[in-house]
Structure formats: C-alpha cells, structure tokens
Protein backbone atom coordinates (compact mmCIF):
# COMPACT_ATOMS: atom_id res chain seq x y z
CA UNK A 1 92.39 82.37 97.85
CA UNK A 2 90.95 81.35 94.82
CA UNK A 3 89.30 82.24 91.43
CA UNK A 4 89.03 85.76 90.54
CA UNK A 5 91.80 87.56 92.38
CA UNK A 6 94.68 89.82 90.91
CA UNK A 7 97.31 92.51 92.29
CA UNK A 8 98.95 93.22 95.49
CA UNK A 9 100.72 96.22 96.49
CA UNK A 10 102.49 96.09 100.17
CA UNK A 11 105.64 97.79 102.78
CA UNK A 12 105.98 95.38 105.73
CA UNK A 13 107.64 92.89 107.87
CA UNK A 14 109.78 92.19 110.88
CA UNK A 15 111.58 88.89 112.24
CA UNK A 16 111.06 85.35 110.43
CA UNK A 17 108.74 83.65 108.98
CA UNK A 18 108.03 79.29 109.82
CA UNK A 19 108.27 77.95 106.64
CA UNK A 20 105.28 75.75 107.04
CA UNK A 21 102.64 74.45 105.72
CA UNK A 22 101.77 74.65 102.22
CA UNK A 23 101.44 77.65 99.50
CA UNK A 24 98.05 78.88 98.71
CA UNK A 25 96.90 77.09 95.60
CA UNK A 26 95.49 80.37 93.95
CA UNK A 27 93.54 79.67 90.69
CA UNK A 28 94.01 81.02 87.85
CA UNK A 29 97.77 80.95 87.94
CA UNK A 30 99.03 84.67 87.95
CA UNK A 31 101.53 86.88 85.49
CA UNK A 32 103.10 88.78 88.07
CA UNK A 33 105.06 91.61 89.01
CA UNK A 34 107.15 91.77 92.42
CA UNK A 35 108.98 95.47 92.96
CA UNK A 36 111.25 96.25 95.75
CA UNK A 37 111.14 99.95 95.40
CA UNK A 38 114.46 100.71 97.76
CA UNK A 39 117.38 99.12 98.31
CA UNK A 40 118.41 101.06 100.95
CA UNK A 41 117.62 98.25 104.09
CA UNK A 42 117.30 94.66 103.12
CA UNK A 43 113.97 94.06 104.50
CA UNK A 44 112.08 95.21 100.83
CA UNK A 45 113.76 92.62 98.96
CA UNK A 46 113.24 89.90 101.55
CA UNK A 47 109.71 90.17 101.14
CA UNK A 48 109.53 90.36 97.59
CA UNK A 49 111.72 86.69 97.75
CA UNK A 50 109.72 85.14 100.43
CA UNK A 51 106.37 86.49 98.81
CA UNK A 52 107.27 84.93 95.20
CA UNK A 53 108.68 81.59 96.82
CA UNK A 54 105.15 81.20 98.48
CA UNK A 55 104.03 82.24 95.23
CA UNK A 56 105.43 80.47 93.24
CA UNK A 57 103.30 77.55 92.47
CA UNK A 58 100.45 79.92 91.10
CA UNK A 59 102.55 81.73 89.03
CA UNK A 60 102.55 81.14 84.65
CA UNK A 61 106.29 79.82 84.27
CA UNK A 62 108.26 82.29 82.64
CA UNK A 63 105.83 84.87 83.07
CA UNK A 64 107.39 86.99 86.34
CA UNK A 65 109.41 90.09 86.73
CA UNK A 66 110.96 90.91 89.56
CA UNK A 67 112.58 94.54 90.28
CA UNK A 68 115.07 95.59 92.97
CA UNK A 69 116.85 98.77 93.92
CA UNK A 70 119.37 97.08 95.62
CA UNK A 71 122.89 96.63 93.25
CA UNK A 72 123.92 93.48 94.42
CA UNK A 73 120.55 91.90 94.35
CA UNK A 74 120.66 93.18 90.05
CA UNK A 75 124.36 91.99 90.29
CA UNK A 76 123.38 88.52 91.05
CA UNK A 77 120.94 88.50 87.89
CA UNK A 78 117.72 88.20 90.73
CA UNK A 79 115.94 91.32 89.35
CA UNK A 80 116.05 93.92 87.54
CA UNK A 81 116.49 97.88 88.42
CA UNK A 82 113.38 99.13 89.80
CA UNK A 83 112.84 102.13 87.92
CA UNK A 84 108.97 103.86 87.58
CA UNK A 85 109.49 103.13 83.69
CA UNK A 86 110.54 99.65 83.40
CA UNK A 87 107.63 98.75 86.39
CA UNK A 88 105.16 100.37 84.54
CA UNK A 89 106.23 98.62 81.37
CA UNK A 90 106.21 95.22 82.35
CA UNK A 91 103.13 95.90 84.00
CA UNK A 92 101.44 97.14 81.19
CA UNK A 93 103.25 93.71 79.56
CA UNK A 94 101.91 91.10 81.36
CA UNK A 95 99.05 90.33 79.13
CA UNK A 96 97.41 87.39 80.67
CA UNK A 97 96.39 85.03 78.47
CA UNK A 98 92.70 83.18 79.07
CA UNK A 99 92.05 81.51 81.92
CA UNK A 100 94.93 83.72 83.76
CA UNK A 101 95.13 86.85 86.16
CA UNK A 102 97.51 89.18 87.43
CA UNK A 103 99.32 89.65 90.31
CA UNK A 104 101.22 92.94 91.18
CA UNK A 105 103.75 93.33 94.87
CA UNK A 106 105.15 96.32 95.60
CA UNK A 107 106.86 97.32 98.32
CA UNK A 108 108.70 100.29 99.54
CA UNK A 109 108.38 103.52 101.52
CA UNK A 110 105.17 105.82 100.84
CA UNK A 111 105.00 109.55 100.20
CA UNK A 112 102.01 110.74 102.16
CA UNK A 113 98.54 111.72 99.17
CA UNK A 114 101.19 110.52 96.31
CA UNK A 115 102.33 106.80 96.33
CA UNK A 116 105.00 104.64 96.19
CA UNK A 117 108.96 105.70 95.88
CA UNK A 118 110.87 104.14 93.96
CA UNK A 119 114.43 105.20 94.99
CA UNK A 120 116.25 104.27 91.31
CA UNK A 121 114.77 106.88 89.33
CA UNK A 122 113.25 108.73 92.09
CA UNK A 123 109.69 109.10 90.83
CA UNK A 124 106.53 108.21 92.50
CA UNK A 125 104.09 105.50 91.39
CA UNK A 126 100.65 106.67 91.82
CA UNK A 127 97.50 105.30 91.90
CA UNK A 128 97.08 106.63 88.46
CA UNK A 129 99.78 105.61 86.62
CA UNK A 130 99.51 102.32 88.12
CA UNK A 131 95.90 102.16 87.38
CA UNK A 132 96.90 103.15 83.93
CA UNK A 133 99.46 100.25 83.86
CA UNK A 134 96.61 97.87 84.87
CA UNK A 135 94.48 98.69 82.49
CA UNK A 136 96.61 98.18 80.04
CA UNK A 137 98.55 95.24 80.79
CA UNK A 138 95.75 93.28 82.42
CA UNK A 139 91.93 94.58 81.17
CA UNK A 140 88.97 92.55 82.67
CA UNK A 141 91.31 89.96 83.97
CA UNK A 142 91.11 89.01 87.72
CA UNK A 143 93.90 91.03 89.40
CA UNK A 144 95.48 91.27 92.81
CA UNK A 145 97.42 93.88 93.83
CA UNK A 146 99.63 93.59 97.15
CA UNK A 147 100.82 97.59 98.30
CA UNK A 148 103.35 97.95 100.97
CA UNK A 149 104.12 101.21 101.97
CA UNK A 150 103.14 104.24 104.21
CA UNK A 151 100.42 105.81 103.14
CA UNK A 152 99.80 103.40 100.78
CA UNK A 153 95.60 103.23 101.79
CA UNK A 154 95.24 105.62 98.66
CA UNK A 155 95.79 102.67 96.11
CA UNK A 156 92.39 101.45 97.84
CA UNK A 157 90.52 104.76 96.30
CA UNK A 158 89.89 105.57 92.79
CA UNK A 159 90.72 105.06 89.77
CA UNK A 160 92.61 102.27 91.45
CA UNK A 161 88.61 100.38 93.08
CA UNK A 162 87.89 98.16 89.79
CA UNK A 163 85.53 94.92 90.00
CA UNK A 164 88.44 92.63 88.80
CA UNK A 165 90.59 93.89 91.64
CA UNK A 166 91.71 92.77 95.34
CA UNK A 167 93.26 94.89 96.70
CA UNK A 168 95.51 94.72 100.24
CA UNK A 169 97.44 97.55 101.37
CA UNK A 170 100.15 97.69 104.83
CA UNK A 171 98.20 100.85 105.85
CA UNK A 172 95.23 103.65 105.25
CA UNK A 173 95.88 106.83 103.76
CA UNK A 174 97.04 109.14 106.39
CA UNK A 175 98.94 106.73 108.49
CA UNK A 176 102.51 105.07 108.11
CA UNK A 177 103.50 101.80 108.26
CA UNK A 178 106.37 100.01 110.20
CA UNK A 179 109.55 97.74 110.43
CA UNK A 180 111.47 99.73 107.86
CA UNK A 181 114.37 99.82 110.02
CA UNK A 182 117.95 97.80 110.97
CA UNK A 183 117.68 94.37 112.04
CA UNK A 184 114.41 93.56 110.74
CA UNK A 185 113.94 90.78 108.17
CA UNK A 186 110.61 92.04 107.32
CA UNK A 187 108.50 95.37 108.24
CA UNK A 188 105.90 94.45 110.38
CA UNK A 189 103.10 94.43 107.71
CA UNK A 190 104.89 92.08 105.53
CA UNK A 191 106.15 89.65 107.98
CA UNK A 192 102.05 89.21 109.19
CA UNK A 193 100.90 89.12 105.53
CA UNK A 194 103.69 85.93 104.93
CA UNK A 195 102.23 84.20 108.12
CA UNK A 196 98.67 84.19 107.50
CA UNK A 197 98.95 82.56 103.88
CA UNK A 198 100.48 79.49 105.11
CA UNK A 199 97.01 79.35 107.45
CA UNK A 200 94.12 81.17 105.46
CA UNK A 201 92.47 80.00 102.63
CA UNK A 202 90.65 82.60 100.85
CA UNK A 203 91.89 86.39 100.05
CA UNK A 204 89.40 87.97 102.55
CA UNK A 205 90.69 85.70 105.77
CA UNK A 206 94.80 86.84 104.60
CA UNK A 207 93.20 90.42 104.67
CA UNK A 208 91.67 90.16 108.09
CA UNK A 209 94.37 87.37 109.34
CA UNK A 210 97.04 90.21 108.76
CA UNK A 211 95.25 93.29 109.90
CA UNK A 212 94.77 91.42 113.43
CA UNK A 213 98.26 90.49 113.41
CA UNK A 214 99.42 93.96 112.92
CA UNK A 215 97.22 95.40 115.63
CA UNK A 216 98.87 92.85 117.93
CA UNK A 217 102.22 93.88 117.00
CA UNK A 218 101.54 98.05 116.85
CA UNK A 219 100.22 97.19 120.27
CA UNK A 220 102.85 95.22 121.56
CA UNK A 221 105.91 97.25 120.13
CA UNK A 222 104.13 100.57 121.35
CA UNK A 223 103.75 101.82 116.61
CA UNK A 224 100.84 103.93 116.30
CA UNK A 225 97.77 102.20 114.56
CA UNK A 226 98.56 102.00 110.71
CA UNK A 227 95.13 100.64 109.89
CA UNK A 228 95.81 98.40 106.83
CA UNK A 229 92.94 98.46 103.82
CA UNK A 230 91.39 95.76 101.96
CA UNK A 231 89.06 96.62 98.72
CA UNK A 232 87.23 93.88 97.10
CA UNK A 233 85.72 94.01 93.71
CA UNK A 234 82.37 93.30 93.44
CA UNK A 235 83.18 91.01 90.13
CA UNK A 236 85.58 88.67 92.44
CA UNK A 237 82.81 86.78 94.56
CA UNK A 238 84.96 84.83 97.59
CA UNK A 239 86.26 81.61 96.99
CA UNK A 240 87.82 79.00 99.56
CA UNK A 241 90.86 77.50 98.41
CA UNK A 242 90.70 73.77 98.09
C-alpha cells in the first residue's frame, strides 16, 4: 500500500491474528484517527489496538488519536471517550502537514441508510458529517478511510467518493456485517482485514485479500453474504509497496 492513500472506516473480526511478517510500509506516513464506537463487547477495541500496532510504523509520531467507549480502556489512559463531537474534532484536527496523509478507523455497529453508532453520546456519524470532517481536517491530502460496521457500504457513496480517498468498508449498504458477538476477538471483517496486510502489498490486493476471506468465512460459518465495498479515487493511482 503505498503513496496516495488515506482513511479507513471498518466493524469486523473473529479469532486471532499470527503476528507475522512485517507491517505495510505505507508512504506518506499518516495522521490518524482510530474510533471504537462501543464498548459494549471487547472485540471493537481489539481491532482498533491490533490495527494501530500494525500501523504503527506509518504513522507521524505524536500525531494519533485513539477513541474508545469502553471505561476501563479510558481508565487506563489508552483512548479517549468516543463521542460524535470529540471524533469529528480531531478529525477535522489532523491537519497533515506536506508530504503526509490521513488515515481514519472506525469501527462499531451500523444503523441501516444512517451510519456509524457511537454508543457514548448516542449519535450517528454519517457519511456527511464525516465527509465534512474530512474536508476539513485533511483537504487534497491522500486519505484512507477504514469503516467497520453494518451497513456501513454507504460511506462508499457520496459526498463521501473523493479522488484523494480509499475507501474499505466490512459490508455494502443493505447488508450487515458479523462477529459482533461473545467470544470473538475480532468480528469477522476485521480479523480478515488484519491477516491480509501482513501478506498484500498494495491497498487494492488488502481490499480483495479481505473480501475473499470473508466470503470463505460467511460460507463456512453459514452468515449471510455481507458484500464488503472498496472505492478508489481516481487521484490515488496503485502503488506496490516496496
């Protein structure tokens, strides 16, 4: 995954993920944004951690916010509370300097033609008001933006299709997603999309990597299709990583 790539929205995961192989090396590094949007289960928060871990070596030191809903993840100073105003905020913060991009993770459950809930202040974030956030907080710059959710397909439709953007979301717009449930790590989503960037090497490879993974799984585990979405801007040309 390289050069002009920005935010990721997402709501995965199931069981755990090898900790092999390297990180992507994603260029230019990223001002980012990671928001568990419930607290309710652990498996929102474990993906945000094992997502900015892999991250972590493309990331502007200093320059990431992570949110939680879950107390005891705030408690241990981790994150902050995941409310639709302070997300928006330090999206609309991040600013990236030259030479940087953005990178955006949310995860959480979906509310079916609205977005994302996040359970602290119990508001929706929307396409729009994330698109909003975006614009302001990240311009022209190349941003990727990682959706997890039911539902969440609708942050790959406008205002949210730019030609700075990447976008990746855990399923279309009329279908749910999975693994939301006890004794998962991960939903199922967000436990393929950790896998296939220890093995892929350019955005558009994770996408497909993870969709095929998730098929496997739905069809395995008897889930109804969720049909996850990829959007590609037409100003982010594919690069190989190195």
């Amino acid at each position: 995954m390289r050069k002009f790539l920005i935010a990721l929205f997402l709501l995965s995961g199931c069981a755990s993920v090898e900790q092999q192989g390297s990180p992507p090396a994603i260029s230019p590094p990223y001002r980012a944004v990671f928001v568990a949007g419930d607290g309710s289960l652990p498996v929102w928060d474990n993906a945000v951690e094992a997502l900015q871990e892999i991250m972590a070596p493309n990331l502007v030191r200093g320059q990431t916010k992570r949110f939680s809903a879950a107390q005891p993840v705030i408690d241990q100073g981790k994150a902050q509370l995941a409310t639709r105003q302070a997300v928006v905020s330090a999206i609309s913060a991040l600013r990236p300097a030259s030479g940087e991009g953005c990178l955006v993770y949310v995860t959480a459950h979906g509310a079916q033609q609205q977005g994302i809930f996040l359970a602290a202040s119990r508001q929706i974030l929307s396409p729009a008001i994330l698109n909003r956030a975006l614009e302001s907080g990240c311009g022209d710059a190349p941003t990727i933006v990682l959706v997890s959710g039911c539902y969440s397909g609708i942050f790959t439709e406008s205002p949210m299709t730019k030609p700075n953007r990447v976008i990746l979301t855990a399923a279309s717009a009329d279908r749910p997603s999975f693994g939301c449930g006890p004794g998962f790590q991960y939903t199922v989503y967000d436990r393929c999309l950790l896998e296939a960037s220890r093995t892929t090497n350019d955005w558009r490879s994770l996408a497909q990597s993870t969709m095929a993974c998730v098929r496997r799984r739905e069809t395995t585990d008897g889930f109804q299709a969720s049909n996850p979405r990829y959007f590609e801007g037409e100003n982010l040309p594919r690069r190989a990583m190195p």
